[in-house]
N, C-alpha and C. Protein backbone atom coordinates (compact mmCIF):
# COMPACT_ATOMS: atom_id res chain seq x y z
N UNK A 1 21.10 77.37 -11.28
CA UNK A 1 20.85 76.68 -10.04
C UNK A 1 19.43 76.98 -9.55
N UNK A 2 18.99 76.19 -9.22
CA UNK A 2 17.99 76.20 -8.21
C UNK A 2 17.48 77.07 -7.13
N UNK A 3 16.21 77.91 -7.17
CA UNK A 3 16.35 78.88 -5.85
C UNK A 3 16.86 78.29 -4.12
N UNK A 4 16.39 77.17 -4.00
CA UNK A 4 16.31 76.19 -2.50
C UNK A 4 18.06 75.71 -2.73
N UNK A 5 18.84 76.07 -3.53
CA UNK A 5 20.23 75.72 -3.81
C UNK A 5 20.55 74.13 -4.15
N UNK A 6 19.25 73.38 -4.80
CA UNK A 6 19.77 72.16 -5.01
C UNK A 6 20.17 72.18 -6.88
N UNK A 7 20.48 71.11 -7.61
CA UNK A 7 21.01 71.09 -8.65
C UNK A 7 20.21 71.44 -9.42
N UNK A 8 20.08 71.65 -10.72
CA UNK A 8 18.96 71.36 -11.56
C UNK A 8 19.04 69.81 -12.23
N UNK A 9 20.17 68.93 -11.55
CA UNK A 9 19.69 67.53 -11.64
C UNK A 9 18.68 67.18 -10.72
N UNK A 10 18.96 67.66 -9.73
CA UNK A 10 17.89 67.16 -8.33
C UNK A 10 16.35 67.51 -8.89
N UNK A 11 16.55 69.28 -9.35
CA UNK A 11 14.77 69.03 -9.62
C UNK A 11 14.61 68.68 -10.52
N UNK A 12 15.00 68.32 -11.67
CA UNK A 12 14.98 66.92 -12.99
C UNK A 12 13.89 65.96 -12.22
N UNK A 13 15.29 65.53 -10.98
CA UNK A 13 14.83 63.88 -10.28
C UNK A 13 13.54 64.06 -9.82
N UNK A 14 13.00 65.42 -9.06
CA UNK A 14 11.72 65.58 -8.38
C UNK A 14 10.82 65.93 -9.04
N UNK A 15 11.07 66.02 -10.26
CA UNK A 15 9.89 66.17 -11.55
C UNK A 15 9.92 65.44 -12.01
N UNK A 16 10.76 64.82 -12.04
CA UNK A 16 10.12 62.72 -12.59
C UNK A 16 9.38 62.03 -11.68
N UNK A 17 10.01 62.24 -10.17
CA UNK A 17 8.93 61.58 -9.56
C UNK A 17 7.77 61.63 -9.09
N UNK A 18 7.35 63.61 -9.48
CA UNK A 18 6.07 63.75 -9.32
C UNK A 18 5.45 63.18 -10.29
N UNK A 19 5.95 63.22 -11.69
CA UNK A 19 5.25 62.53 -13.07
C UNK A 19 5.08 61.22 -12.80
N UNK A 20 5.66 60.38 -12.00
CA UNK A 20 5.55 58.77 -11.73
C UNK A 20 4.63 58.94 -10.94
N UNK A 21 4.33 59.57 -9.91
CA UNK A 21 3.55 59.84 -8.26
C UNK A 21 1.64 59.68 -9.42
N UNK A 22 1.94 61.09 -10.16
CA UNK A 22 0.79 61.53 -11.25
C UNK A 22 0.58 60.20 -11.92
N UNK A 23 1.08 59.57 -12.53
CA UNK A 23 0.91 58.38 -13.50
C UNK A 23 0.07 57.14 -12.43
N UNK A 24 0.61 56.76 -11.66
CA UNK A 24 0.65 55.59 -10.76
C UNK A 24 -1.18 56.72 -10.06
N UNK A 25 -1.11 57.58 -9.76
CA UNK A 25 -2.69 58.20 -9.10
C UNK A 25 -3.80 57.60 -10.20
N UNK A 26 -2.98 58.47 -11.56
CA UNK A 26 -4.34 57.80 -12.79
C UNK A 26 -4.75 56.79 -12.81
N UNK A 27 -3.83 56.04 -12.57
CA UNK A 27 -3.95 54.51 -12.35
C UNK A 27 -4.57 53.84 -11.53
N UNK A 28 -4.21 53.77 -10.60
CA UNK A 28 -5.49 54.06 -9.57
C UNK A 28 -6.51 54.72 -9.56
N UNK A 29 -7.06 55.39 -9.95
CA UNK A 29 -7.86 56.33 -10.37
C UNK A 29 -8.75 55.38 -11.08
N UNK A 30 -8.56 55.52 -12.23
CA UNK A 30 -9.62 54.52 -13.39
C UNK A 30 -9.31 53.26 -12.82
N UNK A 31 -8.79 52.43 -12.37
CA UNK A 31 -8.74 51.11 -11.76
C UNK A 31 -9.98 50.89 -11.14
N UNK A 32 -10.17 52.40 -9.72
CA UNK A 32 -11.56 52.21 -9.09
C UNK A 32 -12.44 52.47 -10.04
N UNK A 33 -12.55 53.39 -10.80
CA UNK A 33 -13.44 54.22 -11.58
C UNK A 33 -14.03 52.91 -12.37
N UNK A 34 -13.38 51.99 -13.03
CA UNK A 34 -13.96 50.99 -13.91
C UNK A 34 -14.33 49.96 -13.10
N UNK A 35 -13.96 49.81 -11.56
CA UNK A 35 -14.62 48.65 -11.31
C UNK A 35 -15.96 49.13 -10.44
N UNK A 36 -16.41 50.12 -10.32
CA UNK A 36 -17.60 50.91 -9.55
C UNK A 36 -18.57 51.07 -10.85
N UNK A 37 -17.96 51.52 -12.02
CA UNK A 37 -19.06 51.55 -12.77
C UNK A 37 -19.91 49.87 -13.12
N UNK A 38 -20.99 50.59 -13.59
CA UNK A 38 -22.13 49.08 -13.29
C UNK A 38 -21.59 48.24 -14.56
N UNK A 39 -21.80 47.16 -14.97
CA UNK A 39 -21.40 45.98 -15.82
C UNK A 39 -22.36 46.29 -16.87
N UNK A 40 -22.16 45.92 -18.20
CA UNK A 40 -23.29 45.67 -18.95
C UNK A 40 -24.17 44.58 -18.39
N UNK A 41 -25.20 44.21 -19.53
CA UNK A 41 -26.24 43.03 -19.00
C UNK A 41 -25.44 41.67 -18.84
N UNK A 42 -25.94 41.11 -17.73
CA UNK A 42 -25.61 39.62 -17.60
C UNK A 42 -25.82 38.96 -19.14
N UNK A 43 -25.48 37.69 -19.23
CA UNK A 43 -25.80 36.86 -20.08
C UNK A 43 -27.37 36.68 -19.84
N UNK A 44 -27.96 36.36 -18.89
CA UNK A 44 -29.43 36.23 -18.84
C UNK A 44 -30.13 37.35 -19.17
N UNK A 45 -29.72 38.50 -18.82
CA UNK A 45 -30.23 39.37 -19.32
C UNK A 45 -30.55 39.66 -20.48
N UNK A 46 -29.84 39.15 -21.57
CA UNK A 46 -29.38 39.14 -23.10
C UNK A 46 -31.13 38.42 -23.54
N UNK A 47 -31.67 38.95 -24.41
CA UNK A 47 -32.41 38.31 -25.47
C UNK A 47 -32.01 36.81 -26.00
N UNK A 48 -33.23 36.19 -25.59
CA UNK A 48 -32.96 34.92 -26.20
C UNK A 48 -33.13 34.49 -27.73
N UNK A 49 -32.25 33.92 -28.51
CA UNK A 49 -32.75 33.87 -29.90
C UNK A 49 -33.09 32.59 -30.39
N UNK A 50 -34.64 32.34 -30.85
CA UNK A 50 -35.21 31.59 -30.93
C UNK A 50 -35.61 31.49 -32.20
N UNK A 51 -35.78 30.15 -33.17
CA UNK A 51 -35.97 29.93 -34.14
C UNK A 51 -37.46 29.59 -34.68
N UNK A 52 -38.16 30.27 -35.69
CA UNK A 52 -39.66 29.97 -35.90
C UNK A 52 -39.09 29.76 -37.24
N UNK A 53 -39.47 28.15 -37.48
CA UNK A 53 -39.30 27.59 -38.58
C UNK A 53 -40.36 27.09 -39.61
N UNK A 54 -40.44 28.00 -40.82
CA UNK A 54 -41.24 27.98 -41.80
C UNK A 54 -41.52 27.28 -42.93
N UNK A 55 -42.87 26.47 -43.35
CA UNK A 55 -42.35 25.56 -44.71
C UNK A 55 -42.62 26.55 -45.76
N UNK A 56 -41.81 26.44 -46.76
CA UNK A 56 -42.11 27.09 -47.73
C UNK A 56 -43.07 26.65 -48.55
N UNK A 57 -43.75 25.91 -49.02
CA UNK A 57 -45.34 25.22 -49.85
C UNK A 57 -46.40 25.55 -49.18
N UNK A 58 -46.44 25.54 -47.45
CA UNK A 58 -47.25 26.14 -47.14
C UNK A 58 -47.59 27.23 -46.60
N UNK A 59 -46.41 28.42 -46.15
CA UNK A 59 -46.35 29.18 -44.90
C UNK A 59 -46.89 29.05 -43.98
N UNK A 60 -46.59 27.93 -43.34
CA UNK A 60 -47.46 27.09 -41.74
C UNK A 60 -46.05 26.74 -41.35
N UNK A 61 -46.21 26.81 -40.02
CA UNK A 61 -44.88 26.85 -39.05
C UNK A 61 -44.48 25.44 -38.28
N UNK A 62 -43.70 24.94 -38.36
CA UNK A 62 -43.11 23.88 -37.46
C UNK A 62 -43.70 24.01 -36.18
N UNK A 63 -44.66 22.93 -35.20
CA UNK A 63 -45.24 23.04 -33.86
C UNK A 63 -45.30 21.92 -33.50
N UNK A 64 -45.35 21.56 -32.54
CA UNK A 64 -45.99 20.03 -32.06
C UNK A 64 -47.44 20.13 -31.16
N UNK A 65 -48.22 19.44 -31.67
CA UNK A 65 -49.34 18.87 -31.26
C UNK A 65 -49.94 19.43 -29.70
N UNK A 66 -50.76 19.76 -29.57
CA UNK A 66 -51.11 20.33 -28.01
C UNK A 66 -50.29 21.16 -27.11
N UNK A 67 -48.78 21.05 -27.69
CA UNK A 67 -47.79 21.98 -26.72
C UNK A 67 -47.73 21.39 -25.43
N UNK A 68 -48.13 20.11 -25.56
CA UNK A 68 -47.71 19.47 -23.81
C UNK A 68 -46.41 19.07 -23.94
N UNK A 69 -46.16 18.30 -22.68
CA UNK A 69 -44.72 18.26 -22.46
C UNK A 69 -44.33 16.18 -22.92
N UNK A 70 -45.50 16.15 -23.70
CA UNK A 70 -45.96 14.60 -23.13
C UNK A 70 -44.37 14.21 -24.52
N UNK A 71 -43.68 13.16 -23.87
CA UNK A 71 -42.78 12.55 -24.82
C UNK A 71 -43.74 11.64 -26.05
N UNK A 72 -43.87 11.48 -27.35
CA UNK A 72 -44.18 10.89 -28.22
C UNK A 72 -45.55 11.96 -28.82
N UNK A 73 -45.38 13.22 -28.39
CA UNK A 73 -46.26 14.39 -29.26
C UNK A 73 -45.92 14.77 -30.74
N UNK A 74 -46.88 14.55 -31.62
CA UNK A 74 -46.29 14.79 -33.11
C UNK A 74 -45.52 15.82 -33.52
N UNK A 75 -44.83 16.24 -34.41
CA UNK A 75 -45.05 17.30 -34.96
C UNK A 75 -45.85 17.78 -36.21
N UNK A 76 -46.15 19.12 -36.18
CA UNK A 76 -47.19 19.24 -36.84
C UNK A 76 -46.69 20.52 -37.68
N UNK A 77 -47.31 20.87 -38.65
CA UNK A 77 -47.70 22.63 -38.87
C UNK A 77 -48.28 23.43 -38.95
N UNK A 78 -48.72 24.32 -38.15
CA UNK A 78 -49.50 25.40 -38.36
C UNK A 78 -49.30 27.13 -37.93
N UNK A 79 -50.23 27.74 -37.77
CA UNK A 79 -50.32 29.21 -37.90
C UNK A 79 -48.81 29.82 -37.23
N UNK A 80 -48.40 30.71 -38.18
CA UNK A 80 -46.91 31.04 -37.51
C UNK A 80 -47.02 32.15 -36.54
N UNK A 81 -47.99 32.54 -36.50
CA UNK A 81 -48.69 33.22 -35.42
C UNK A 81 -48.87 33.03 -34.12
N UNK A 82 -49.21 31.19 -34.12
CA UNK A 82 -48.56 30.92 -32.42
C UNK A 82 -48.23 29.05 -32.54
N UNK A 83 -47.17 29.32 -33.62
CA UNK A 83 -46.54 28.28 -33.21
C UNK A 83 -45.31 28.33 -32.24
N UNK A 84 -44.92 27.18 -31.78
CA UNK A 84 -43.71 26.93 -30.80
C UNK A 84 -42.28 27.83 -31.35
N UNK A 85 -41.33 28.08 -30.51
CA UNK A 85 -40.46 28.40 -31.10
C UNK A 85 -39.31 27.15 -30.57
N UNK A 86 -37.91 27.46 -31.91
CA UNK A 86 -37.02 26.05 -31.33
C UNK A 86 -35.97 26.88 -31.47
N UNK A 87 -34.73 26.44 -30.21
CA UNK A 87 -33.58 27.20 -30.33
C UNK A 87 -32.79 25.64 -30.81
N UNK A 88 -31.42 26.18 -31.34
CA UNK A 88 -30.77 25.16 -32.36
C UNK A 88 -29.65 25.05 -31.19
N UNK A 89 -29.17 23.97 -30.89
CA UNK A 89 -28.13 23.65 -29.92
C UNK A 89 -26.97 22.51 -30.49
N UNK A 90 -26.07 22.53 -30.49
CA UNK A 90 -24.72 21.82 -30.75
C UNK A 90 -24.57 20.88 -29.26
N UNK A 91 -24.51 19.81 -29.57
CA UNK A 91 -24.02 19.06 -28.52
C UNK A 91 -22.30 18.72 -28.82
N UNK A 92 -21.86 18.20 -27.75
CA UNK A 92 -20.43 17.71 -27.50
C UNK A 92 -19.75 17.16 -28.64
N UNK A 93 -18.77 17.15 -29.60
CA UNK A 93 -19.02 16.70 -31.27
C UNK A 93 -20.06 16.24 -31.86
N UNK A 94 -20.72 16.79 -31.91
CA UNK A 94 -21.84 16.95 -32.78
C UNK A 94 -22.28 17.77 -33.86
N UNK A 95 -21.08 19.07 -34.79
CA UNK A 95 -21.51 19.70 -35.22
C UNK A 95 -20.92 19.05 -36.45
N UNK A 96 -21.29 19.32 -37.70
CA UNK A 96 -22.56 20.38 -38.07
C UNK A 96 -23.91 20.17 -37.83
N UNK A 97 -24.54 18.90 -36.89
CA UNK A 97 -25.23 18.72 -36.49
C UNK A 97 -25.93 19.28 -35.33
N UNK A 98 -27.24 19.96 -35.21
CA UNK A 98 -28.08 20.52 -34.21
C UNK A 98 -29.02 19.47 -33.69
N UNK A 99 -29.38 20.04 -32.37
CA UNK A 99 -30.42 19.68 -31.80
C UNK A 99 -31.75 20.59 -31.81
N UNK A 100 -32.68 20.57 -32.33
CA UNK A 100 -33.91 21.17 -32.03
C UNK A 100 -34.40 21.54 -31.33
N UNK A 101 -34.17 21.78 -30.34
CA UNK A 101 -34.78 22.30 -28.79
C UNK A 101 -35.75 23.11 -28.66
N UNK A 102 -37.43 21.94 -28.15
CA UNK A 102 -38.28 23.16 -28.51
C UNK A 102 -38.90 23.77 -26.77
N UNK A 103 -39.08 24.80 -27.29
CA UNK A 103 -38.96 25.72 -26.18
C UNK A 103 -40.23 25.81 -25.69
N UNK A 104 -41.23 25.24 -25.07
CA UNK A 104 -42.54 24.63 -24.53
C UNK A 104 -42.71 24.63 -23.12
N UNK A 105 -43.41 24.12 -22.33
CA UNK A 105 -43.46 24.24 -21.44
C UNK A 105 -42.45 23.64 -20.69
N UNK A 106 -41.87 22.32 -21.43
CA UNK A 106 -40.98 21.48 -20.69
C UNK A 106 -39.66 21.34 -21.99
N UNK A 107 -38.59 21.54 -21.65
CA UNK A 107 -37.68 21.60 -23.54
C UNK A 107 -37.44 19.92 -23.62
N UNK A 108 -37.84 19.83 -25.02
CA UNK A 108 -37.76 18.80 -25.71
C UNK A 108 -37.02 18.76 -26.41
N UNK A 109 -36.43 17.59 -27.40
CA UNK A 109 -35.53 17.88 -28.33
C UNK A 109 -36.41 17.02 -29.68
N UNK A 110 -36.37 17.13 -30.95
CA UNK A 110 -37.45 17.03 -32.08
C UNK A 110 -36.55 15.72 -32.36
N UNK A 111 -37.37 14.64 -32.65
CA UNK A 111 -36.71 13.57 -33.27
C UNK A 111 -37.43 12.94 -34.28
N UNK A 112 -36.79 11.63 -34.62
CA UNK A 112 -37.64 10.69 -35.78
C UNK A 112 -38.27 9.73 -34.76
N UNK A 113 -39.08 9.12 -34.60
CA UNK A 113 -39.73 8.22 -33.73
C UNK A 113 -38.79 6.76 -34.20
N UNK A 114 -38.23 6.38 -32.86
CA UNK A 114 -37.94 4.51 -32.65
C UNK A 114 -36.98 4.39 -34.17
N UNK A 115 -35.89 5.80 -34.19
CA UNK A 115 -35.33 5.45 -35.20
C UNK A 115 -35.09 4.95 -36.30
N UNK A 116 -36.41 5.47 -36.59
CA UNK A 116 -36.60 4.51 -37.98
C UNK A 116 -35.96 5.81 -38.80
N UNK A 117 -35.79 4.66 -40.49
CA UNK A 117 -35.61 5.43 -41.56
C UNK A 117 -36.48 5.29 -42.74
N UNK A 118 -37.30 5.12 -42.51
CA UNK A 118 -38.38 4.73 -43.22
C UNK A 118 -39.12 6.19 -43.53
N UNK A 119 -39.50 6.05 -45.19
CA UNK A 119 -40.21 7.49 -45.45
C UNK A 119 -41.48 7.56 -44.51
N UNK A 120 -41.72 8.66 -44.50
CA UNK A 120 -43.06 9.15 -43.74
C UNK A 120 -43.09 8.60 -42.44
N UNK A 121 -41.94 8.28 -41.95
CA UNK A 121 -41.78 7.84 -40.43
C UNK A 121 -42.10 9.28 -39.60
N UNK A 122 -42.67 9.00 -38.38
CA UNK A 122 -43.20 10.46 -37.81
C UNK A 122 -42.11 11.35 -37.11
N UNK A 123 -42.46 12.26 -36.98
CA UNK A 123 -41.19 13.33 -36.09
C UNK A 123 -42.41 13.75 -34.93
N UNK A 124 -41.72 13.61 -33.56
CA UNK A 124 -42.26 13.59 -32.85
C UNK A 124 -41.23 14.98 -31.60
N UNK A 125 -41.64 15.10 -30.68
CA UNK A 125 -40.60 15.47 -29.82
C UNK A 125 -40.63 14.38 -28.52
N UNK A 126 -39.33 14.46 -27.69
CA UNK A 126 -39.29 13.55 -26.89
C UNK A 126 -38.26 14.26 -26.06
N UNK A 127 -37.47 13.64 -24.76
CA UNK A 127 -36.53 14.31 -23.65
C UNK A 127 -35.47 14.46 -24.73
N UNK A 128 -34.35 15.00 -24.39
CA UNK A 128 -33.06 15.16 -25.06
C UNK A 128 -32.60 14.22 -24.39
N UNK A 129 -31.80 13.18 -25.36
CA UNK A 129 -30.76 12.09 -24.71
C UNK A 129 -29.93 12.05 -25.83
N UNK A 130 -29.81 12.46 -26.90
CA UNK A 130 -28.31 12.76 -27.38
C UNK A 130 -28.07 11.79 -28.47
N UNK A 131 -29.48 11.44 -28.79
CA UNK A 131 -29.18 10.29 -30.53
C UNK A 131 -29.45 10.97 -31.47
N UNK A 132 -28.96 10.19 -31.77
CA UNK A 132 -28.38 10.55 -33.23
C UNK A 132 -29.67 11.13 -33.91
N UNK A 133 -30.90 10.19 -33.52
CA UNK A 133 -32.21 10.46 -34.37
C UNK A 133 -32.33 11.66 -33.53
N UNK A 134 -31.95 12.68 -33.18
CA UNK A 134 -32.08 13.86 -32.44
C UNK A 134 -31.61 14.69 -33.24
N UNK A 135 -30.59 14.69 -33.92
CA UNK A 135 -29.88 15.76 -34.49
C UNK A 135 -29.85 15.53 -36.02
N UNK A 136 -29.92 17.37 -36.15
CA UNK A 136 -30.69 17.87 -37.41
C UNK A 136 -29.37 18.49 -37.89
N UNK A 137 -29.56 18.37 -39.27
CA UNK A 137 -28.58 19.31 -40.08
C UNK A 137 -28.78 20.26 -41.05
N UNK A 138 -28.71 21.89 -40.90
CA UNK A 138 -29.75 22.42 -42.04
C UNK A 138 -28.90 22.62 -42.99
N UNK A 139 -29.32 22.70 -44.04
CA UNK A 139 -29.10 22.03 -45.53
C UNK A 139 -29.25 23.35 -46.47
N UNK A 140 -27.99 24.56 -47.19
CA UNK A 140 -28.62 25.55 -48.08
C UNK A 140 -30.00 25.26 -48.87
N UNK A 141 -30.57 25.31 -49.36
CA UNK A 141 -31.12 24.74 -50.67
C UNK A 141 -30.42 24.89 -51.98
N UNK A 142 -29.47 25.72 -52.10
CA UNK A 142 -28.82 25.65 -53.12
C UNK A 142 -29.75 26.44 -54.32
N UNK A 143 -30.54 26.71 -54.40
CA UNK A 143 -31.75 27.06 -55.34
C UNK A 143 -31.20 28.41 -55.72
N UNK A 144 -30.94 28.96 -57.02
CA UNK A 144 -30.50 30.00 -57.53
C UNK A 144 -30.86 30.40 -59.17
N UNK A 145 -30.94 31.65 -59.34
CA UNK A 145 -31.79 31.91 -60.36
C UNK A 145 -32.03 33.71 -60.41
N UNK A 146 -33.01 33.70 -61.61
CA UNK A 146 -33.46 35.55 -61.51
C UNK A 146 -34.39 35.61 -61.55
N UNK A 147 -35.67 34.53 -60.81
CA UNK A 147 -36.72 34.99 -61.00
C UNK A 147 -36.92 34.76 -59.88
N UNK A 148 -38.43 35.44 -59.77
CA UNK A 148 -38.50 35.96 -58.58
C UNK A 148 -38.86 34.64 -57.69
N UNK A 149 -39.71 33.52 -58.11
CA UNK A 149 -39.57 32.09 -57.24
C UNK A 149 -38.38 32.30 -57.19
N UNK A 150 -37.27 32.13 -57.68
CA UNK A 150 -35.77 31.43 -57.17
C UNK A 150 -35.41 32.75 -56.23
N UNK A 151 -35.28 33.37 -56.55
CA UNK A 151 -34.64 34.72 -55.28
C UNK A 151 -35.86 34.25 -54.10
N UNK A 152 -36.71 33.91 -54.04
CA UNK A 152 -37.45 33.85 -52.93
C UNK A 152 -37.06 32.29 -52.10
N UNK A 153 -36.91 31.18 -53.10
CA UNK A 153 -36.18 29.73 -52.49
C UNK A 153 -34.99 30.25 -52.21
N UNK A 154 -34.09 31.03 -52.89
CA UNK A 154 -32.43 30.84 -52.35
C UNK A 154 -32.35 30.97 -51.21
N UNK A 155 -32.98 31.78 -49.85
CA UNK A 155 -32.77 31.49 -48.73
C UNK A 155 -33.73 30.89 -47.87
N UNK A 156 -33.88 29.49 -48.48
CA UNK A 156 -35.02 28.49 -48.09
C UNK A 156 -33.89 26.95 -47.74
N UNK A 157 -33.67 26.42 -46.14
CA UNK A 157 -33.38 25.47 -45.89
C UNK A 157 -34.01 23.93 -46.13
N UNK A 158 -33.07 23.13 -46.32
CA UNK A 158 -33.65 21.68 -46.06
C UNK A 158 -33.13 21.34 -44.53
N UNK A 159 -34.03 20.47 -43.69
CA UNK A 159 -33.54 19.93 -42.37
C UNK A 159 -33.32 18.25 -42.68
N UNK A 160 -32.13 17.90 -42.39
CA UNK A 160 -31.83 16.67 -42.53
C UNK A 160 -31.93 16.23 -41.11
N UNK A 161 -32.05 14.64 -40.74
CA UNK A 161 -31.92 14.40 -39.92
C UNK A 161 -30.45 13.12 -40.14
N UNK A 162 -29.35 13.01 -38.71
CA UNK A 162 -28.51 12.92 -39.05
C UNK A 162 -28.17 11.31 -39.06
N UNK A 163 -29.41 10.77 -38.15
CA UNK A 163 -29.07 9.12 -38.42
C UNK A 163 -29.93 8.89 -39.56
N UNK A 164 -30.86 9.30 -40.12
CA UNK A 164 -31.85 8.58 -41.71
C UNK A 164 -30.98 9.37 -42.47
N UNK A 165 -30.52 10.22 -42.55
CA UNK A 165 -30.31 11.05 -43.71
C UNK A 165 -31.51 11.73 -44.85
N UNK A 166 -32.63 11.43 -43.99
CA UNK A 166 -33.81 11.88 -44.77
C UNK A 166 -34.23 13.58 -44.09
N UNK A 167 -35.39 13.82 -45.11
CA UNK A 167 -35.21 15.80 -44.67
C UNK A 167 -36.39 15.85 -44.32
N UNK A 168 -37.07 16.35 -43.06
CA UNK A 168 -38.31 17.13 -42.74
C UNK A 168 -39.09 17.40 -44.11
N UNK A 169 -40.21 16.86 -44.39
CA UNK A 169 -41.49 17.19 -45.18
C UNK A 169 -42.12 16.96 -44.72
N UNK A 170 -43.47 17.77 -45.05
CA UNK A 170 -44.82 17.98 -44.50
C UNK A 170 -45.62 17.09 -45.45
N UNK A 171 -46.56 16.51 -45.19
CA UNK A 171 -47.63 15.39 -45.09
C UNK A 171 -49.07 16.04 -44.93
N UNK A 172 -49.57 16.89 -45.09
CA UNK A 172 -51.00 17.23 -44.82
C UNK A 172 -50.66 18.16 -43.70
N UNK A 173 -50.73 17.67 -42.67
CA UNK A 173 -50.57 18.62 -41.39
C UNK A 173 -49.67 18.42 -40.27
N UNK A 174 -49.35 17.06 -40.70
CA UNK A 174 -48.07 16.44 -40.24
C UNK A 174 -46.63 16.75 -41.08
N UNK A 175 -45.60 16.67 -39.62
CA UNK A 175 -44.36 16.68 -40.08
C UNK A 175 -43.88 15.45 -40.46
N UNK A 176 -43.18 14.76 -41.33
CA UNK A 176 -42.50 13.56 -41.05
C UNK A 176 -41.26 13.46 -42.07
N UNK A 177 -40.85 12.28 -42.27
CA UNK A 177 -38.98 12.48 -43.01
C UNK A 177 -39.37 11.84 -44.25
N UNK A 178 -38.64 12.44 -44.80
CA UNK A 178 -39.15 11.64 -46.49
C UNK A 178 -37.48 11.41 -47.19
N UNK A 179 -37.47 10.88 -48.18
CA UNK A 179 -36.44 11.21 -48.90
C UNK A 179 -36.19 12.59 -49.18
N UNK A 180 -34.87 13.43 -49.23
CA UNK A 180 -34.65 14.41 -50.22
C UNK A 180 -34.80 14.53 -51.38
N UNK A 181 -35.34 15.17 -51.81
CA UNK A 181 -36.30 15.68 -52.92
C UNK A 181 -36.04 17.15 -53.51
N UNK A 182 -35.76 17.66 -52.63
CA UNK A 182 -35.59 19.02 -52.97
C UNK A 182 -36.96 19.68 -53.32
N UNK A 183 -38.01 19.11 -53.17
CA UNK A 183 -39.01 19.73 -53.28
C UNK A 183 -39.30 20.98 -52.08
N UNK A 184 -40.65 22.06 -53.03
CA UNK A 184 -40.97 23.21 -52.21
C UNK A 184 -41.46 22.75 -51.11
N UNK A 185 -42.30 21.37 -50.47
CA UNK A 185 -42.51 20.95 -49.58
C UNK A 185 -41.43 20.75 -48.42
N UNK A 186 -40.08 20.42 -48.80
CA UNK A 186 -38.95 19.92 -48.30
C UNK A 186 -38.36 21.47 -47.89
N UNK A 187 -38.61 22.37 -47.97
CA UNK A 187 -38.01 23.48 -47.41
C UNK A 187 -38.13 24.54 -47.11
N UNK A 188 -37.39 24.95 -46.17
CA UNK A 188 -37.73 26.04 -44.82
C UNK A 188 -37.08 26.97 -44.56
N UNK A 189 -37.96 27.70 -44.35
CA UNK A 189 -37.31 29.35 -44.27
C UNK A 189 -37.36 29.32 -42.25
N UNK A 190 -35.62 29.58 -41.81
CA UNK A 190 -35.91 29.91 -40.36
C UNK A 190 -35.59 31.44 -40.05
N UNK A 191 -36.73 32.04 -39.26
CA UNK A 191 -36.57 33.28 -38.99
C UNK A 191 -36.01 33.05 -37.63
N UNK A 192 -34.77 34.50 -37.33
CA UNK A 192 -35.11 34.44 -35.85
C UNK A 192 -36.01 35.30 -35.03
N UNK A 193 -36.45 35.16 -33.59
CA UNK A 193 -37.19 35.67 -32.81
C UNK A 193 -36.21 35.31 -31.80
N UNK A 194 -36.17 37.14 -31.29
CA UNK A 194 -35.96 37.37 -29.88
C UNK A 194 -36.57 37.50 -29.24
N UNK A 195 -36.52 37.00 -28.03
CA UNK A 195 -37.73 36.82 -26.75
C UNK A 195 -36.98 37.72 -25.32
């Protein structure tokens, strides 16, 4: 028996309910404890990841023309040193198709000019409105082998575009769409960059 003369069921019962009293405190306890501690980073906070897209024939970088915001600016290639960067965006069913989104003073989205499909038709950037001549599809190259060119193409993209079905090639200093070819001109190495 008990010194206070109750059962030793009774203090059973009053040692369970200090253990419930104890349980239900912890609980409360870390409840506040986790909502006082600070949050990780916002989403904005997070590093943005941005795409610097490379031709492989020339190591000159995907850019457009002056970097203004002007709709019907070429694209071009040069120094990867300070070319534009483009983040890749999925619109509303639209995948496996991307949007190009280049990240400039004003965001643009990279297209084929007046929808054409015509080789050497120009790629220009213009507003995002969601055509088709907007969206890009990158393409393995498929290129495999043991020498050291092929280990260096195997992780080299083609960019298709999704209304011509034709792929980003370079032209001198211009970007524009050609047939697929599979040529070293036709493909691109994208690095990312966090900003």
């Amino acid at each position: 028996m008990a010194e206070d003369g109750e059962s030793g069921a009774g203090t059973l019962r009053r040692m369970r309910g200090v253990r419930v009293l104890v349980a239900v405190a912890v609980t409360v306890a870390t409840t506040v404890a986790v909502a006082v501690l600070p949050a990780g980073p916002a989403a904005a906070d997070q590093p943005l990841r941005l795409d610097q897209i490379e031709n492989a024939a020339t190591g000159q970088c995907l850019d457009i023309l002056d970097r203004g915001d002007v709709n019907g600016s070429p694209a071009i290639q040069n120094n990867c040193a300070w070319s534009l960067l483009f983040d890749e965006e999925y619109g509303v069913g639209t995948w496996p198709n991307e949007y190009l989104v280049i990240r400039g003073e004003v965001p643009k989205c990279l297209e084929v000019e007046n929808f054409s499909t015509a080789n050497y038709a120009s790629v220009a950037q213009h507003d995002c409105n969601g055509g088709p001549h907007q969206q890009w599809r990158f393409v393995p190259s498929g290129i495999t082998g043991t020498t050291a060119y092929a280990r260096w193409l195997s992780g080299s993209w083609t960019i298709r575009n999704a209304y011509s079905g034709k792929c980003l090639d370079v032209l001198n200093t211009r970007v524009v769409q050609n047939d697929c070819s599979g040529g070293v001109n036709q493909l691109w190495f994208v690095s990312w960059v966090y900003v």
